[in-house]
PDB file of N, CA and C in Angstrom:
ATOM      1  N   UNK A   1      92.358  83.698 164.622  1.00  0.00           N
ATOM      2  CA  UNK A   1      91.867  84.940 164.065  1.00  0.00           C
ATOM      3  C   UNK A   1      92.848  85.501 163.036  1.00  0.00           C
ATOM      4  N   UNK A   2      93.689  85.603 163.322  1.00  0.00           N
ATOM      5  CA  UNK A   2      95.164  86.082 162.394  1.00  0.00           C
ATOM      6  C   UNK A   2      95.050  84.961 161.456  1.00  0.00           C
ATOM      7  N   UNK A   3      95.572  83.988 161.783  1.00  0.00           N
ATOM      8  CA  UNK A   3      94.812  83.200 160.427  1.00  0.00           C
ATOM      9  C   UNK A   3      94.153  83.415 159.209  1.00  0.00           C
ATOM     10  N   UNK A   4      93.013  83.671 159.959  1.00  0.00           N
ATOM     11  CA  UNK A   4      91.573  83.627 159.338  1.00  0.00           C
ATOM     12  C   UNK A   4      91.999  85.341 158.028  1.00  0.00           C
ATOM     13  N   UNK A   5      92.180  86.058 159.082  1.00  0.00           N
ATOM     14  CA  UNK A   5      92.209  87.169 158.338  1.00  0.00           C
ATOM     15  C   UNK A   5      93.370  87.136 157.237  1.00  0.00           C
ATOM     16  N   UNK A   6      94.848  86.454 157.096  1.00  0.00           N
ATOM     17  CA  UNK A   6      95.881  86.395 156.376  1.00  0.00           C
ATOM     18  C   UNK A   6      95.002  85.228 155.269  1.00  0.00           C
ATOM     19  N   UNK A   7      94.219  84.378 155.423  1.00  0.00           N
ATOM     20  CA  UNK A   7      93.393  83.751 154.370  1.00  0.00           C
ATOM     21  C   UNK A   7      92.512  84.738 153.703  1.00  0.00           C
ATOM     22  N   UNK A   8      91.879  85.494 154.092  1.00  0.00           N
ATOM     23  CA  UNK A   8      90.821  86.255 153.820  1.00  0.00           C
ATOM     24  C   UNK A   8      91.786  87.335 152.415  1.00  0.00           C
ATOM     25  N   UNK A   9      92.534  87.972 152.947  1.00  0.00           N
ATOM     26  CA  UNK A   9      93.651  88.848 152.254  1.00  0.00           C
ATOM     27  C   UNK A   9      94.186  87.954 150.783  1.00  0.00           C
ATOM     28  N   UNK A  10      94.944  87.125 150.881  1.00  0.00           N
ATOM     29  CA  UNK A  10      95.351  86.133 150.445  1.00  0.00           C
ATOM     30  C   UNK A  10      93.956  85.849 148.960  1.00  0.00           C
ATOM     31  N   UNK A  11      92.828  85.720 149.072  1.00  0.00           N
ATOM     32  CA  UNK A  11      91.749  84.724 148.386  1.00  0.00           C
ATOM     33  C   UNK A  11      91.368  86.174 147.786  1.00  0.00           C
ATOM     34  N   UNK A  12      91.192  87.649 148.351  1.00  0.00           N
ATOM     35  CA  UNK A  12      90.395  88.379 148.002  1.00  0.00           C
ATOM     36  C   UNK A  12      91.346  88.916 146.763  1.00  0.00           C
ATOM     37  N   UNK A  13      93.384  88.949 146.841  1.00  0.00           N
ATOM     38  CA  UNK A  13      94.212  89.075 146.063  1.00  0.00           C
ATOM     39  C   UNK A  13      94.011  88.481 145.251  1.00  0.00           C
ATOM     40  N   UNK A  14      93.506  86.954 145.327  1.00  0.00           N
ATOM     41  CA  UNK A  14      93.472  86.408 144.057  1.00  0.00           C
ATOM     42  C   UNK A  14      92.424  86.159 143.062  1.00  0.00           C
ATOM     43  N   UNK A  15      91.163  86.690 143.993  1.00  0.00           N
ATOM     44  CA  UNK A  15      89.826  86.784 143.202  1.00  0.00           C
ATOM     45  C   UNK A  15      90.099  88.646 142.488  1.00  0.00           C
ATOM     46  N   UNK A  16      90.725  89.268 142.830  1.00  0.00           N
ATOM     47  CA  UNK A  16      90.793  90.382 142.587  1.00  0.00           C
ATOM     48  C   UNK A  16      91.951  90.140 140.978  1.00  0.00           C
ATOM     49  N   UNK A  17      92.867  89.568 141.234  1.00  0.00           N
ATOM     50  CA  UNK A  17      93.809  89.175 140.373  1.00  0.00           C
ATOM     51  C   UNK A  17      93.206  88.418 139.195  1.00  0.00           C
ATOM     52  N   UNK A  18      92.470  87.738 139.043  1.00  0.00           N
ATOM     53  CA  UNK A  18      91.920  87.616 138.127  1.00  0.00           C
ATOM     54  C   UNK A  18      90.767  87.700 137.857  1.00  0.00           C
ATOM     55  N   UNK A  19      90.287  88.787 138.121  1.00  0.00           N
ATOM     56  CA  UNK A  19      89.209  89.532 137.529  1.00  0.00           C
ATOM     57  C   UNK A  19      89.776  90.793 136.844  1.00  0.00           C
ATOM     58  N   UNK A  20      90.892  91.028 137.090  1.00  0.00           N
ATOM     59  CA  UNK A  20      92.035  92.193 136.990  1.00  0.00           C
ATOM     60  C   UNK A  20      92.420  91.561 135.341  1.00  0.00           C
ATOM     61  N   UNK A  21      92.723  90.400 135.279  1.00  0.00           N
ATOM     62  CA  UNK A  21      93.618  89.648 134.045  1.00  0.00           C
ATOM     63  C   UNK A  21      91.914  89.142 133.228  1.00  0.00           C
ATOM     64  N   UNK A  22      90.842  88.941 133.564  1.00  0.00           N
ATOM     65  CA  UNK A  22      89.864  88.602 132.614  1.00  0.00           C
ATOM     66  C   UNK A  22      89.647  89.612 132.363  1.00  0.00           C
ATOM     67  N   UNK A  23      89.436  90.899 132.706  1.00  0.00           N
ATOM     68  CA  UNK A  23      89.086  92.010 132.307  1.00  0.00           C
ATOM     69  C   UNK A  23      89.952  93.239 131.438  1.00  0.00           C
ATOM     70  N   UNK A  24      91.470  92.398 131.252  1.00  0.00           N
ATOM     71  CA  UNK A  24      92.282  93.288 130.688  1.00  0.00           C
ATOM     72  C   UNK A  24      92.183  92.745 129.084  1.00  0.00           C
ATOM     73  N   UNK A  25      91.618  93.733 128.372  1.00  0.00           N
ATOM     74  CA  UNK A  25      91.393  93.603 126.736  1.00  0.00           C
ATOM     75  C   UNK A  25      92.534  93.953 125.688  1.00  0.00           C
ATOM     76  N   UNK A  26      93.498  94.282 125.812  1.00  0.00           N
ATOM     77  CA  UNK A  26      94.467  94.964 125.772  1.00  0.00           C
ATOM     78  C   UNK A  26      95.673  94.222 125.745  1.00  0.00           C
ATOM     79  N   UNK A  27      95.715  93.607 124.752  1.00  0.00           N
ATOM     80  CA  UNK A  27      96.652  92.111 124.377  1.00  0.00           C
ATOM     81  C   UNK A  27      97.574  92.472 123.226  1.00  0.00           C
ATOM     82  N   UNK A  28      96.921  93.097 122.203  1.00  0.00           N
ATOM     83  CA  UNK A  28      98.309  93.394 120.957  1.00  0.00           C
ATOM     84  C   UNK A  28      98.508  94.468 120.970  1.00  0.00           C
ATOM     85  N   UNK A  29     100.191  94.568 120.916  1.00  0.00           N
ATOM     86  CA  UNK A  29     100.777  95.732 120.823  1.00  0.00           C
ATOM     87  C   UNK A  29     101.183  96.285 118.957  1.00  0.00           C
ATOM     88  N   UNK A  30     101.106  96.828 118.450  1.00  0.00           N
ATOM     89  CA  UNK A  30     101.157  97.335 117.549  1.00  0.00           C
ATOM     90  C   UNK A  30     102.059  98.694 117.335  1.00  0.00           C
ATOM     91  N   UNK A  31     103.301  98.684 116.341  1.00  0.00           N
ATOM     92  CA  UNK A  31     104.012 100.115 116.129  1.00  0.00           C
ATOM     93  C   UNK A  31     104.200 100.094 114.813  1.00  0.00           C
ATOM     94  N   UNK A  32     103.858 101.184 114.186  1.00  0.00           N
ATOM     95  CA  UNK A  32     103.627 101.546 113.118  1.00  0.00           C
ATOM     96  C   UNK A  32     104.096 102.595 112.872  1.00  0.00           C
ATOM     97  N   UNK A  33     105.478 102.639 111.582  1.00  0.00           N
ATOM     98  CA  UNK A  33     105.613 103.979 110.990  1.00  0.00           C
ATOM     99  C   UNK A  33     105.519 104.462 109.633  1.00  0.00           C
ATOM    100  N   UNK A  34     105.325 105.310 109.712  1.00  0.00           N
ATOM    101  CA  UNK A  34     104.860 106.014 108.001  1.00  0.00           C
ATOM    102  C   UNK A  34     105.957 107.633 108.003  1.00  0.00           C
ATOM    103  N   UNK A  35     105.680 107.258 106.337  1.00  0.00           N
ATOM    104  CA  UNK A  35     106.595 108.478 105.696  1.00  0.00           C
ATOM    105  C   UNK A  35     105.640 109.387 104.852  1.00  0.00           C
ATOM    106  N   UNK A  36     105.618 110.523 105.140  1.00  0.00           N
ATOM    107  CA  UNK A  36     104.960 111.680 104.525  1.00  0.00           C
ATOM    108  C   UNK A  36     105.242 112.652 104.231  1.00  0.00           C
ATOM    109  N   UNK A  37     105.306 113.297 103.127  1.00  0.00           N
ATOM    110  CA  UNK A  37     106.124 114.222 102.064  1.00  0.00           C
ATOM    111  C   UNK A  37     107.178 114.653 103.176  1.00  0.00           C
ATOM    112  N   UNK A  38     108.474 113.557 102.975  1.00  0.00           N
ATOM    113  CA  UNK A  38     109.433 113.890 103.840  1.00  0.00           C
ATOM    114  C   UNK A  38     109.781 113.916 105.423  1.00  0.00           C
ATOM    115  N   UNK A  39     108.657 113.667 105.716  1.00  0.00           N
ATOM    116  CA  UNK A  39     108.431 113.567 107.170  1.00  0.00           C
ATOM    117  C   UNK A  39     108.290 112.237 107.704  1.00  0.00           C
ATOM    118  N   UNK A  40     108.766 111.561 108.644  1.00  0.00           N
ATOM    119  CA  UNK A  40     108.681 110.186 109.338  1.00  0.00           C
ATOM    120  C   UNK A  40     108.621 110.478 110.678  1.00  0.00           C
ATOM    121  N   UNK A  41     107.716 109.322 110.845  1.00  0.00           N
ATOM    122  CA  UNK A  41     107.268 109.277 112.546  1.00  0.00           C
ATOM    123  C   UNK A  41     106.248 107.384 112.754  1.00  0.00           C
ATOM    124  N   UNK A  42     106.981 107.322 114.361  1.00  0.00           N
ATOM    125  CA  UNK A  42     106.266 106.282 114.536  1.00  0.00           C
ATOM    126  C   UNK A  42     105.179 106.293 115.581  1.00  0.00           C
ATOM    127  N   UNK A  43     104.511 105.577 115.687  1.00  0.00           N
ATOM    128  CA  UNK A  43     103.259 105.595 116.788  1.00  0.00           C
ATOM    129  C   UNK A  43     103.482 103.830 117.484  1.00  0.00           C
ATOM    130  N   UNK A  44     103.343 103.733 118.645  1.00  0.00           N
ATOM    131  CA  UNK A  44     102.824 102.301 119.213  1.00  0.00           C
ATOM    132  C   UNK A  44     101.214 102.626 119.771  1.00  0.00           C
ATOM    133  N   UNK A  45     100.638 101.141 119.711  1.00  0.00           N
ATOM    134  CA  UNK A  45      99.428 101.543 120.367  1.00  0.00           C
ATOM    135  C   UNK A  45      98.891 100.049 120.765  1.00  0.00           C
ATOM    136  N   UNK A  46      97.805 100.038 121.792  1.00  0.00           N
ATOM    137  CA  UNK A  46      97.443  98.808 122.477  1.00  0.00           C
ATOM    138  C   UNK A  46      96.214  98.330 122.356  1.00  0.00           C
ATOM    139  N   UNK A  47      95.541  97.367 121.929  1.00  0.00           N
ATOM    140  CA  UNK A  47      94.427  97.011 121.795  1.00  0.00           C
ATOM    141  C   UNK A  47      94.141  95.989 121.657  1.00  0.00           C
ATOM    142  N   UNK A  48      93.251  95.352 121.848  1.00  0.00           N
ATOM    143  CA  UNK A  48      91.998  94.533 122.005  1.00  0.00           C
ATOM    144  C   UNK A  48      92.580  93.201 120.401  1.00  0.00           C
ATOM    145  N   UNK A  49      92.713  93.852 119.153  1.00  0.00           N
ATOM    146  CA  UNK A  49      92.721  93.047 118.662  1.00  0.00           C
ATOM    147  C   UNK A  49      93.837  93.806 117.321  1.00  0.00           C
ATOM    148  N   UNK A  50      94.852  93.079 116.250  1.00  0.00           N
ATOM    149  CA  UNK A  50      95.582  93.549 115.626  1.00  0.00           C
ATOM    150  C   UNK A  50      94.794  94.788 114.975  1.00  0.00           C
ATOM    151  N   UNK A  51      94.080  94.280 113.758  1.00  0.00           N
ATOM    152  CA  UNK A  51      93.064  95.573 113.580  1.00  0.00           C
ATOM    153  C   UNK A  51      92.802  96.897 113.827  1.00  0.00           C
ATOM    154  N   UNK A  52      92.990  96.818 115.431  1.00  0.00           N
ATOM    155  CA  UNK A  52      92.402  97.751 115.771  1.00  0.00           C
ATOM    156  C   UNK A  52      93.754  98.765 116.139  1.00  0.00           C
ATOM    157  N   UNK A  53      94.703  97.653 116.953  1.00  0.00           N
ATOM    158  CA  UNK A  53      96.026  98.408 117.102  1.00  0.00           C
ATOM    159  C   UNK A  53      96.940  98.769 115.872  1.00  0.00           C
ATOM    160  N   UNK A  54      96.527  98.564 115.083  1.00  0.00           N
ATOM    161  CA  UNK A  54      97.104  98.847 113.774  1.00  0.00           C
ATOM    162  C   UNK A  54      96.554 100.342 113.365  1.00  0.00           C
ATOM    163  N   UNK A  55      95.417 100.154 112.997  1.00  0.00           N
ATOM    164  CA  UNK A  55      94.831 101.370 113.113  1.00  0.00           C
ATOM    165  C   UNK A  55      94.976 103.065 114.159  1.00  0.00           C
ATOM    166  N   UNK A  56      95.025 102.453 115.211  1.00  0.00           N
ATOM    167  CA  UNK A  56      95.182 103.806 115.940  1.00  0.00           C
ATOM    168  C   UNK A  56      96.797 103.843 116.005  1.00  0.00           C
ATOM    169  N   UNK A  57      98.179 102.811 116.143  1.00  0.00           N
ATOM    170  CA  UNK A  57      99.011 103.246 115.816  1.00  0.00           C
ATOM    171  C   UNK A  57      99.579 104.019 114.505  1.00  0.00           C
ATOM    172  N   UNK A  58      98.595 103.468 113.490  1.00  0.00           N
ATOM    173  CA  UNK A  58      98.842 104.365 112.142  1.00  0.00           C
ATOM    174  C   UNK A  58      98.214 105.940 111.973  1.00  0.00           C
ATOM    175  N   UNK A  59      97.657 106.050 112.971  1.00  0.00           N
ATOM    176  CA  UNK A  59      96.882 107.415 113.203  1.00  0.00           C
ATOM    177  C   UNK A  59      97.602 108.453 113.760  1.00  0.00           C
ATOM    178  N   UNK A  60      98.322 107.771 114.581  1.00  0.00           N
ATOM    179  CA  UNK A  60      98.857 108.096 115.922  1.00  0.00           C
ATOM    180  C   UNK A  60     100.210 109.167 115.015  1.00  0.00           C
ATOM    181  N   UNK A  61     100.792 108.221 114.230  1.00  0.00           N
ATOM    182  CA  UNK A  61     102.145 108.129 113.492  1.00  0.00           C
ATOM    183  C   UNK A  61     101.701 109.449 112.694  1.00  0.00           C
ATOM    184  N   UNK A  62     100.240 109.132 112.051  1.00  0.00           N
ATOM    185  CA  UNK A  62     100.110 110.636 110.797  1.00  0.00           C
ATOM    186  C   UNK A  62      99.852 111.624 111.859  1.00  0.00           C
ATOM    187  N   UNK A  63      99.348 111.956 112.645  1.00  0.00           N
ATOM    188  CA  UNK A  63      99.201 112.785 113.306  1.00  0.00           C
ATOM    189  C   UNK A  63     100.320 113.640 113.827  1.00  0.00           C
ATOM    190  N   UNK A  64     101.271 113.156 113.808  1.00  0.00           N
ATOM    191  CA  UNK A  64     102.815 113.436 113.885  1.00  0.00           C
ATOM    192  C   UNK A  64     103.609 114.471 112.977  1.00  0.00           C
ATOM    193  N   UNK A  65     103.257 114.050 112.222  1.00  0.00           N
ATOM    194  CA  UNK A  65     104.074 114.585 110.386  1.00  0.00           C
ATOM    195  C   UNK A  65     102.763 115.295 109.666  1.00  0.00           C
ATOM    196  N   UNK A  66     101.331 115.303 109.812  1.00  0.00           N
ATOM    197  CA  UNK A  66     100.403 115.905 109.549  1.00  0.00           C
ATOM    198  C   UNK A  66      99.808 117.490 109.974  1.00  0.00           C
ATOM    199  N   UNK A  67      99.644 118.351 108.758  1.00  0.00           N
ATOM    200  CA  UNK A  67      99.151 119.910 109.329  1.00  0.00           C
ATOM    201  C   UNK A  67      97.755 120.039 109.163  1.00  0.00           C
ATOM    202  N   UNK A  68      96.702 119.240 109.360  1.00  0.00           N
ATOM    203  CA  UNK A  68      95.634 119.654 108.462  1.00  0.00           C
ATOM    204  C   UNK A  68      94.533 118.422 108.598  1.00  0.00           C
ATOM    205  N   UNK A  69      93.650 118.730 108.352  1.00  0.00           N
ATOM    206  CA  UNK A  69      92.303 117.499 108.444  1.00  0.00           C
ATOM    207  C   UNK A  69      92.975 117.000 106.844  1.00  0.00           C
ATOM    208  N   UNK A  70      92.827 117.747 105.563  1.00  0.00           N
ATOM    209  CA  UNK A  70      93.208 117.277 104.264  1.00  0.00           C
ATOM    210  C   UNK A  70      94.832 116.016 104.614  1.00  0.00           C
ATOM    211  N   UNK A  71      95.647 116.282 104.916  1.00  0.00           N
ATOM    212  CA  UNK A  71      96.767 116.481 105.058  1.00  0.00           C
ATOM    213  C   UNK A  71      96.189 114.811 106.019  1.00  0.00           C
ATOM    214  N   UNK A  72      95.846 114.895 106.728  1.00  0.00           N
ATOM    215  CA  UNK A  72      95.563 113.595 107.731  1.00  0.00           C
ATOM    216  C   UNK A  72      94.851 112.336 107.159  1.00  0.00           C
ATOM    217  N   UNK A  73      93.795 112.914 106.142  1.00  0.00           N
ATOM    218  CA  UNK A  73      93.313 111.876 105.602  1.00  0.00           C
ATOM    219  C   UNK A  73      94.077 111.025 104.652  1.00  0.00           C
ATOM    220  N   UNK A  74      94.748 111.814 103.546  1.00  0.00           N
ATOM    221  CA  UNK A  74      95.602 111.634 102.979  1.00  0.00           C
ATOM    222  C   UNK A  74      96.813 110.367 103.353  1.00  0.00           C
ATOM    223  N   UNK A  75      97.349 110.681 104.857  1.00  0.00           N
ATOM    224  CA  UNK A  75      98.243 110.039 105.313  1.00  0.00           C
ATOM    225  C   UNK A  75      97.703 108.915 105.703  1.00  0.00           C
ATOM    226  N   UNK A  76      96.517 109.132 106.371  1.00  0.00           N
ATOM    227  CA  UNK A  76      95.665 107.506 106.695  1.00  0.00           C
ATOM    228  C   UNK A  76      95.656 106.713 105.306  1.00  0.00           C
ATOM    229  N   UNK A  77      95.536 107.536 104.233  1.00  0.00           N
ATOM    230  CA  UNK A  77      95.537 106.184 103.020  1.00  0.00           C
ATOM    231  C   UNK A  77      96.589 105.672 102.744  1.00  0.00           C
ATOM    232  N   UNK A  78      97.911 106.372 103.104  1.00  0.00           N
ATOM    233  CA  UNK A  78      99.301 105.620 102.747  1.00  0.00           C
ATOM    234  C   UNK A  78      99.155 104.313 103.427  1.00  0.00           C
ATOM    235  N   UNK A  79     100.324 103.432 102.985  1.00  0.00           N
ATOM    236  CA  UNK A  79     100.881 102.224 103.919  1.00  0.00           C
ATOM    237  C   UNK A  79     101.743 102.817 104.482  1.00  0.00           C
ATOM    238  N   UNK A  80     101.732 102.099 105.858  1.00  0.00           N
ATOM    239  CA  UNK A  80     103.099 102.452 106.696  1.00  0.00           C
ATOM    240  C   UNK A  80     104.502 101.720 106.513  1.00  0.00           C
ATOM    241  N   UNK A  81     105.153 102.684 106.706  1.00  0.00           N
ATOM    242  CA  UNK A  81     106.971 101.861 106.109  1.00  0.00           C
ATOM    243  C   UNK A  81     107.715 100.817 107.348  1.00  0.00           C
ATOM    244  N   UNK A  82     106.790 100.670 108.271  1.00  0.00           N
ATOM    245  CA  UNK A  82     107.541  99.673 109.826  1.00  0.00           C
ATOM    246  C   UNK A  82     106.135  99.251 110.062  1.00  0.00           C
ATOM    247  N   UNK A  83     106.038  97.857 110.029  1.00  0.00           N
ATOM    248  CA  UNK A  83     104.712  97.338 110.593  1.00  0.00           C
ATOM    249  C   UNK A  83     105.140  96.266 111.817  1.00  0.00           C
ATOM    250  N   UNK A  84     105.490  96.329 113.073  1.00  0.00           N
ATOM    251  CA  UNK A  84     105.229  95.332 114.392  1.00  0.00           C
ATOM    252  C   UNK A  84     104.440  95.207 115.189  1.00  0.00           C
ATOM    253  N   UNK A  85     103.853  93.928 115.253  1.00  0.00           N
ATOM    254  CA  UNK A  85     102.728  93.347 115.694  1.00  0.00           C
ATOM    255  C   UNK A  85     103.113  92.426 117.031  1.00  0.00           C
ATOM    256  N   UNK A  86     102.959  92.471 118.502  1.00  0.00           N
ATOM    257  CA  UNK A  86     102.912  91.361 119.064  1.00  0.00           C
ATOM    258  C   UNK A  86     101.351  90.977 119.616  1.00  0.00           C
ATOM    259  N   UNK A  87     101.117  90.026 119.798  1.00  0.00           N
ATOM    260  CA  UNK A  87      99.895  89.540 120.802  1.00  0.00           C
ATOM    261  C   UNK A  87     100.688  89.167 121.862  1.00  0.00           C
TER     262      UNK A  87
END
């Protein structure tokens, strides 16, 4: 019986474990910083695919050094001055 149940524990960890790791989307890390009239700031951010973590870390970063919806858009069109990417 003890057995049975230390197998049971054991199989449900590892069906759980990777359903845990197929289901995690969240593979590139991305940090991004930008400079804006004098102001610098960085953002990291996690996602699914470079693209995307690029993007919300560069958001992340203006949002930082930004006063204003004008002021934000603006900064989204710059390039950022630190671009790191891992998968």
């Amino acid at each position: 019986m003890a057995r049975t149940a230390i197998g049971l524990a054991i199989g449900i960890a590892f069906v759980s474990a990777v359903i845990w790791y197929a289901l995690d989307t969240t593979r590139v890390e991305c940090e991004i910083c930008v400079e804006y009239r004098g102001r610098s700031a960085c953002s990291i951010s996690l996602a699914a695919d470079v693209e995307t973590a690029e993007m919300q870390a560069h958001s992340g970063a203006c949002s930082q050094v930004t006063g204003g919806v004008t002021e934000t858009l603006e900064c989204d069109r710059i390039a950022g001055t630190v671009r790191r990417c891992s998968e």
